[in-house]
C-alpha atoms as a PDB file:
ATOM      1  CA  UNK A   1     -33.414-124.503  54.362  1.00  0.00           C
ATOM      2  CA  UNK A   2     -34.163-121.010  55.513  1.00  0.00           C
ATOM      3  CA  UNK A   3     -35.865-120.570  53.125  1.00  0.00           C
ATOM      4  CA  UNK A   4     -38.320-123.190  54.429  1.00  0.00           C
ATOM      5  CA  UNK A   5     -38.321-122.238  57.934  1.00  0.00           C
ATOM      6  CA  UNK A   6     -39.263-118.652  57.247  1.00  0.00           C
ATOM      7  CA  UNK A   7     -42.117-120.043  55.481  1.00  0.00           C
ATOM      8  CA  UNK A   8     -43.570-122.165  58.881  1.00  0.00           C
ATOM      9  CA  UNK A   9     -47.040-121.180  59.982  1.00  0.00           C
ATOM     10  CA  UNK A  10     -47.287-120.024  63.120  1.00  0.00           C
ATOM     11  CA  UNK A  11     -49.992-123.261  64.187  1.00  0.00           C
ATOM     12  CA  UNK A  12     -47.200-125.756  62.813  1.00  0.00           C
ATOM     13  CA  UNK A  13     -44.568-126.971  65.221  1.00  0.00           C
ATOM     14  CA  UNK A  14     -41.163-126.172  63.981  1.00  0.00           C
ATOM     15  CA  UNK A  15     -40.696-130.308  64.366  1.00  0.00           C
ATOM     16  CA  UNK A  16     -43.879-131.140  61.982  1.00  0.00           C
ATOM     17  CA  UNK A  17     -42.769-127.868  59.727  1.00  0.00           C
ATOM     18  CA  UNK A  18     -39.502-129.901  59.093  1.00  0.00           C
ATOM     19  CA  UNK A  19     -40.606-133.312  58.470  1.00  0.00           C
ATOM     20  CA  UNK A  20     -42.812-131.786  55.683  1.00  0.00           C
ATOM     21  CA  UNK A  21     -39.431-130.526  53.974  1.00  0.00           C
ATOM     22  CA  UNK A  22     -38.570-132.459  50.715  1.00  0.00           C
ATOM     23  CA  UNK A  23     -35.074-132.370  51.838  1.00  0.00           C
ATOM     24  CA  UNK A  24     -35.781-133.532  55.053  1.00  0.00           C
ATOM     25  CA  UNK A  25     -34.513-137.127  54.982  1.00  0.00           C
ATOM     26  CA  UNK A  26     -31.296-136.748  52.830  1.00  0.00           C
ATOM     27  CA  UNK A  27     -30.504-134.028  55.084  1.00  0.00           C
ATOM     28  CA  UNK A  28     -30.983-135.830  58.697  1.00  0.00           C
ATOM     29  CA  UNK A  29     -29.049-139.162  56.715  1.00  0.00           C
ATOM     30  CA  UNK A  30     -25.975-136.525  55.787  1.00  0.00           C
ATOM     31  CA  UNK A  31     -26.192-135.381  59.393  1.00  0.00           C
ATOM     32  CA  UNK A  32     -26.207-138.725  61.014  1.00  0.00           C
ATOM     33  CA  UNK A  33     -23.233-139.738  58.325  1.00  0.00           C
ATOM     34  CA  UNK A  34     -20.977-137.010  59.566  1.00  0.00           C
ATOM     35  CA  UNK A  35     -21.917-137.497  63.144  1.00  0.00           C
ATOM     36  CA  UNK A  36     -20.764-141.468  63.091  1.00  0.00           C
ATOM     37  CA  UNK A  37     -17.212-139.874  61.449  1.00  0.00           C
ATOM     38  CA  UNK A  38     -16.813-137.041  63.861  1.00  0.00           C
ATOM     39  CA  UNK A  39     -17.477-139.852  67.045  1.00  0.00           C
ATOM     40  CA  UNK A  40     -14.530-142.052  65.135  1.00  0.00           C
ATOM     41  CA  UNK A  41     -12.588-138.870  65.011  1.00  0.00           C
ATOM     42  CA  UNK A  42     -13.075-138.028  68.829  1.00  0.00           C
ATOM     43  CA  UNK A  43     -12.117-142.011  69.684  1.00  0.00           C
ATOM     44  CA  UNK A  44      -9.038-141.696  67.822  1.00  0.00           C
ATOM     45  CA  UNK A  45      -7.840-138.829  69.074  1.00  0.00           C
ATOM     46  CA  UNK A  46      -8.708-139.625  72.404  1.00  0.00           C
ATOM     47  CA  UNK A  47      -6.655-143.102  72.139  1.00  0.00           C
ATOM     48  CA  UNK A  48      -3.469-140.716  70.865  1.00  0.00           C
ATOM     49  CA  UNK A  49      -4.042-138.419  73.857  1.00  0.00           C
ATOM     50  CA  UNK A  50      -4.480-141.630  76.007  1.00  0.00           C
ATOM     51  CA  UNK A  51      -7.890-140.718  77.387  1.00  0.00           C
ATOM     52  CA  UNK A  52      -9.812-143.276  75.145  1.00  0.00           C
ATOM     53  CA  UNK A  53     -13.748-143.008  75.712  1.00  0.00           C
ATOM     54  CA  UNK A  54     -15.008-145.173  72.821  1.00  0.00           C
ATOM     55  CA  UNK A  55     -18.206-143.158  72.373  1.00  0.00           C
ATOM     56  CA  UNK A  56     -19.580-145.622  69.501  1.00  0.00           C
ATOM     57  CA  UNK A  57     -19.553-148.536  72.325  1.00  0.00           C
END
């Protein structure tokens, strides 16, 4: 991935420069994956702590 932004030119947007990256969409899906788990992490430790926020609702 570093690899890839190094090799931006300087008249691409960093935002177009990604979307052109072959891993673009499997990465973004992975992030979006994890994200969903870490928000069902944070409401389940927030109903042990008692300070439930259900962030997914």
């Amino acid at each position: 991935m570093l690899d890839w932004e190094n090799q931006r030119p300087n008249n691409l947007s960093i935002t177009k420069h990604e979307s052109k990256w072959e891993h673009s969409n499997e990465v973004r899906q992975e992030l979006n994956d994890i994200r969903s788990k870490l928000i069902e992490y944070a409401n389940v430790l927030g109903e042990v702590c008692g300070v439930a926020n259900d962030l997914m609702k």
